[in-house]
Protein backbone atom coordinates (compact mmCIF):
# COMPACT_ATOMS: atom_id res chain seq x y z
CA UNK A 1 -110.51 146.01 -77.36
CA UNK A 2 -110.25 144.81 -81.09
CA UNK A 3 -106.75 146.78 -81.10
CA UNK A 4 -105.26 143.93 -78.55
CA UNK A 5 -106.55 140.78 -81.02
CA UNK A 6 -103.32 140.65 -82.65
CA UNK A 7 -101.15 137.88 -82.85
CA UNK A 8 -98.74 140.05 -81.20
CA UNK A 9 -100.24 140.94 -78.64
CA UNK A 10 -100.90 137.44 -76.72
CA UNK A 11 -98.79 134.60 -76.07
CA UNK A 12 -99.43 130.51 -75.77
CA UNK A 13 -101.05 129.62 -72.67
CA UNK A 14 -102.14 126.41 -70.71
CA UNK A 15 -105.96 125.95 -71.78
CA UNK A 16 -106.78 124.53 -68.48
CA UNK A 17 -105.07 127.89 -66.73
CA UNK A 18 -106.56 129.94 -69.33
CA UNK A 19 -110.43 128.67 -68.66
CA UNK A 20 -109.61 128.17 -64.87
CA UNK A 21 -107.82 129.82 -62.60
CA UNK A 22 -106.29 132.89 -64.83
CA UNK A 23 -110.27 133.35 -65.54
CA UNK A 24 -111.07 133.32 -61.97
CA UNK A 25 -108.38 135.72 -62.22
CA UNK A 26 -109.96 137.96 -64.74
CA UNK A 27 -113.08 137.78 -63.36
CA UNK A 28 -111.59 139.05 -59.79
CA UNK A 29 -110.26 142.00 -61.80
CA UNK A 30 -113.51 143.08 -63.15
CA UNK A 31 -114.93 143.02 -60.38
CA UNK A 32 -112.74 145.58 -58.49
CA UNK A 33 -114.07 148.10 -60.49
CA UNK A 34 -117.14 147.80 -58.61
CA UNK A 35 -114.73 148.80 -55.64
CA UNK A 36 -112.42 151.13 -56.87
CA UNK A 37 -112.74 154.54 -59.35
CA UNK A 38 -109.85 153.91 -61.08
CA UNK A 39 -108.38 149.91 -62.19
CA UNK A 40 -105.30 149.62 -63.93
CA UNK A 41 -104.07 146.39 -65.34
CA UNK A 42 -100.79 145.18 -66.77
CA UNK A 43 -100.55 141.82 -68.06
CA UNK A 44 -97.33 139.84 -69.74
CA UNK A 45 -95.56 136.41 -70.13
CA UNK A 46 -92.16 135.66 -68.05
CA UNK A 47 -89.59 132.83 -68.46
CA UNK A 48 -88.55 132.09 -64.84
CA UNK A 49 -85.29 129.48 -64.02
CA UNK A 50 -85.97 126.18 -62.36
CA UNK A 51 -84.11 124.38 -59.67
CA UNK A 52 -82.84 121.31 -60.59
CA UNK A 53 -82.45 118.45 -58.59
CA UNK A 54 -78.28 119.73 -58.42
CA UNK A 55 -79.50 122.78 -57.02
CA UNK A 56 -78.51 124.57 -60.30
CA UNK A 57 -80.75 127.09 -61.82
CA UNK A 58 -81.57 126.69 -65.05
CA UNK A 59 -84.06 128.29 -67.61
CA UNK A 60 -85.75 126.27 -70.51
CA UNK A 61 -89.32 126.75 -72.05
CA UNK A 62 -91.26 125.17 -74.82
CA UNK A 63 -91.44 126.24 -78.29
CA UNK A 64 -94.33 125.71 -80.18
CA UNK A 65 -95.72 125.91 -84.60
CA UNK A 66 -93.14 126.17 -87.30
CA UNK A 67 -91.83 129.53 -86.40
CA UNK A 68 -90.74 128.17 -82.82
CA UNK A 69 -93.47 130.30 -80.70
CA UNK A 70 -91.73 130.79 -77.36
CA UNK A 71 -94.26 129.55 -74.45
CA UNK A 72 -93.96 131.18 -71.51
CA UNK A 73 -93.41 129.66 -68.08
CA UNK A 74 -95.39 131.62 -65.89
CA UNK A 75 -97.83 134.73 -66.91
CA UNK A 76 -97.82 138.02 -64.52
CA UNK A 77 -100.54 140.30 -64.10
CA UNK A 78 -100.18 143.49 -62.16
CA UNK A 79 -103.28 145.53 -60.92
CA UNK A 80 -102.70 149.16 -59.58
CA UNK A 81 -106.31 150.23 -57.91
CA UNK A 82 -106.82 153.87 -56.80
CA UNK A 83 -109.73 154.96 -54.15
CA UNK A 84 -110.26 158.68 -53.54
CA UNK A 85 -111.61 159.83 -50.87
CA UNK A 86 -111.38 161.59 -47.27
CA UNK A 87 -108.62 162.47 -45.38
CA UNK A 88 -106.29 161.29 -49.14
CA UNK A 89 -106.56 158.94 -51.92
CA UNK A 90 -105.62 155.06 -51.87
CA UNK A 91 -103.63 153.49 -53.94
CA UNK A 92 -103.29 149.85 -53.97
CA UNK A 93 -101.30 147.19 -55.78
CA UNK A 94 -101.14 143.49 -55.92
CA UNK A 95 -99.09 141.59 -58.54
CA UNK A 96 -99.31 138.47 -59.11
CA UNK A 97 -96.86 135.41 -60.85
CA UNK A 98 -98.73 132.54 -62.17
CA UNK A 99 -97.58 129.34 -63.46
CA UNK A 100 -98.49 128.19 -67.00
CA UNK A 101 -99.81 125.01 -66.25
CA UNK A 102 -103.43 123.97 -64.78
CA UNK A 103 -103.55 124.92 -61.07
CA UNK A 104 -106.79 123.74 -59.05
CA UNK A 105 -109.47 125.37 -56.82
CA UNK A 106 -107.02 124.70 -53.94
CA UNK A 107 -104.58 127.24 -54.48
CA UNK A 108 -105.81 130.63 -53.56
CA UNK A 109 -104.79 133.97 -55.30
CA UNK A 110 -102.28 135.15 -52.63
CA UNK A 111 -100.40 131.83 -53.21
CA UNK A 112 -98.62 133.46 -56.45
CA UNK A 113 -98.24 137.07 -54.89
CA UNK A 114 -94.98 139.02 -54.99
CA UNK A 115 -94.36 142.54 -54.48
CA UNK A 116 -93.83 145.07 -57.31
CA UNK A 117 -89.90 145.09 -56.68
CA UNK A 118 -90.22 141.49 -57.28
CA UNK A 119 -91.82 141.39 -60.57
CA UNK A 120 -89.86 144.48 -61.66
CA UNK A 121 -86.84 142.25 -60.68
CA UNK A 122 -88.62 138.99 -62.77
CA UNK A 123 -89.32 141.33 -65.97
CA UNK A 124 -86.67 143.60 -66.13
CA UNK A 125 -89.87 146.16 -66.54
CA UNK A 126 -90.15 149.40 -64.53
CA UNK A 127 -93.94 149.50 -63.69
CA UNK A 128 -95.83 153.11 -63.17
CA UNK A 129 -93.20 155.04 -63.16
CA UNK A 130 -95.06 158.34 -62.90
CA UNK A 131 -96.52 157.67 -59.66
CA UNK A 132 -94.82 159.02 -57.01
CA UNK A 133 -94.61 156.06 -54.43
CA UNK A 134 -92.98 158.80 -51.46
CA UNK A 135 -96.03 160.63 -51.49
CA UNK A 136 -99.15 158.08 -51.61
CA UNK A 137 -97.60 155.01 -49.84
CA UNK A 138 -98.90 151.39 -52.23
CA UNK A 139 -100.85 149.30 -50.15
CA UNK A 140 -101.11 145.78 -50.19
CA UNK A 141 -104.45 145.14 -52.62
CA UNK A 142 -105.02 142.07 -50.73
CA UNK A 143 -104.88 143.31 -47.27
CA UNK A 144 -107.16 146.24 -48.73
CA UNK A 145 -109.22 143.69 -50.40
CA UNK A 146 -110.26 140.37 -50.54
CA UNK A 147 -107.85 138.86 -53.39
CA UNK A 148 -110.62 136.35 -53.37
CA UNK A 149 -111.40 134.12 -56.32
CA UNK A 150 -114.70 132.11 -57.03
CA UNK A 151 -115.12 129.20 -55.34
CA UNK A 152 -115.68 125.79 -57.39
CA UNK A 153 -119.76 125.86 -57.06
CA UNK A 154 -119.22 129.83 -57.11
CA UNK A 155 -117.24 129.34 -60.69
CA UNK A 156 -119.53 126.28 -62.42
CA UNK A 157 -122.50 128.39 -61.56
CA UNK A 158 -121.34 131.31 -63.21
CA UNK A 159 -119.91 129.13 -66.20
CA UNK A 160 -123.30 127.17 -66.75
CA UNK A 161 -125.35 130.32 -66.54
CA UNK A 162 -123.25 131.90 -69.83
CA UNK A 163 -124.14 128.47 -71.04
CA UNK A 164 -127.91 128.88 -70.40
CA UNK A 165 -127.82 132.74 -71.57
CA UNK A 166 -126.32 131.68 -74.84
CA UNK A 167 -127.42 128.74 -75.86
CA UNK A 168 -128.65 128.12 -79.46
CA UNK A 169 -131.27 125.29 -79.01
CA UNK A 170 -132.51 123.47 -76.26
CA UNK A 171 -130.56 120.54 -76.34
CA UNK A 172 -128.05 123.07 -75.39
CA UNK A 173 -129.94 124.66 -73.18
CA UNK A 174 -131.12 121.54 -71.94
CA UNK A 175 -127.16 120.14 -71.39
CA UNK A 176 -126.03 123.25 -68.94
CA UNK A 177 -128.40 122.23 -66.87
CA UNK A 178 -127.51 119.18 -66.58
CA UNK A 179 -124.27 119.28 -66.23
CA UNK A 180 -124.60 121.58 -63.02
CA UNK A 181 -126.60 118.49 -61.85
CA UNK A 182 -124.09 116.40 -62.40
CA UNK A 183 -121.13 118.44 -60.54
CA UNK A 184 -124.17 118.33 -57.71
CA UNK A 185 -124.24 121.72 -57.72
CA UNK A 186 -128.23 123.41 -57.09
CA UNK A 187 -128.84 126.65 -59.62
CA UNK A 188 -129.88 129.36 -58.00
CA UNK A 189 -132.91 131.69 -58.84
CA UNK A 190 -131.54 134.08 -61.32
CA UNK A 191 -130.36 130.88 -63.19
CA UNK A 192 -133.48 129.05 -62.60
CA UNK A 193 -135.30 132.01 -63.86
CA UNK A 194 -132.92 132.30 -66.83
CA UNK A 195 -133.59 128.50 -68.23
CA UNK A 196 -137.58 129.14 -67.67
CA UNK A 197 -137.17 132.40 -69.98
CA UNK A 198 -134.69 130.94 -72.31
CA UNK A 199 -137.23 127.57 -72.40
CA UNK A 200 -140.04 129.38 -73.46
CA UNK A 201 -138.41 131.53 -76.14
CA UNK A 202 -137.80 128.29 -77.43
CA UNK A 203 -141.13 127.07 -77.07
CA UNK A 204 -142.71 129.83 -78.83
CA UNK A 205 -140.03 130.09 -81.59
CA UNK A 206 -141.16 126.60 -82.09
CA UNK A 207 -144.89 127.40 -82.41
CA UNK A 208 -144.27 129.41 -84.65
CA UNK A 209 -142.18 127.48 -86.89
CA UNK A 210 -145.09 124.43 -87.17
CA UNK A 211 -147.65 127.05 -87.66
CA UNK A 212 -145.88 128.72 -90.47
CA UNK A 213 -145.32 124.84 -92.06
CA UNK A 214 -149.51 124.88 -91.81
């Protein structure tokens, strides 16, 4: 994983996409290899035209620092998933072309899903080419699967329990918590339990702390 923290190896990207939906994204991902043996992932930026209000297409992206970074316009990510199994195997592939710009809980995953000949088309990239697609037929990965992202509450749960599991003090701590409350959104036990554990490590750190000071 340290081998992909290069600077060239990422590209500029929309924080709000990048903590939000292409996260939801992610997290989808990771999860399907609770479902499938085998989960391969291709990611990569693409600059797509725009049509203008003359009905022209035209293509134009941002540039960014004093070497002129190009920014993408939309980020693909490609997932090829593999089940084997009785009477043959199962492959199945969803790709998927996201803008790169904040996009809300309202817009579900299959919203920004094209087939493989599309994206191939978009990139100019042949994907897999070693897998013979005559002899084990792609299925759709979202008619296999779900294709189904966390919800809002689903997400901000998740989001304030890393908060909770890592936080450094309890005014931290203290903050996650209530900023679930806030989005009106009720922890649930493993979170509940979480704080309680986290709260008395605390606690007993601080104990320890005043009795060392006596």
């Amino acid at each position: 994983m340290a081998e992909t923290f290069y600077l060239s190896n990422i590209v500029p990207q929309n924080y709000e996409n990048n903590a939000g939906f292409w996260n939801r994204l992610e997290m989808y991902c990771r999860d399907l290899t609770k479902r499938f043996e085998d989960v391969w992932i291709i990611t990569g930026p693409l600059v797509l035209p725009e049509v203008g209000a003359d009905g022209k297409k035209t293509v134009s992206y941002k540039v960014i620092g004093k070497d002129d970074v190009a920014v993408p316009t939309h980020l693909f990510k490609l997932i090829l998933a593999q089940r084997k199994g009785s009477p043959s195997e199962t492959l199945a592939v969803g790709a998927f072309v996201v803008p790169n710009r904040p996009i809300g809980f309202d817009h579900p995953l299959t919203e920004f899903q094209v087939s493989l000949v599309e994206l191939e088309r978009m990139s100019g990239l042949t994907f897999f080419p070693k897998v013979d697609r005559t002899r084990v037929p792609l299925q759709n990965l979202c008619n296999l699967d779900s294709c189904k992202l966390l919800s809002s509450k689903e997400f901000n749960l998740y989001i304030a329990t890393r908060k909770v599991g890592s936080a450094p003090n309890p005014h931290k701590l203290d903050k996650a918590m209530s900023e679930l409350k806030e989005a009106g959104i009720a922890p649930d036990s493993y979170l509940l339990n979480l704080y309680a554990k986290k709260k008395k490590e605390f606690e007993s750190r601080e104990v320890k702390d005043n009795s060392r000071g006596n």
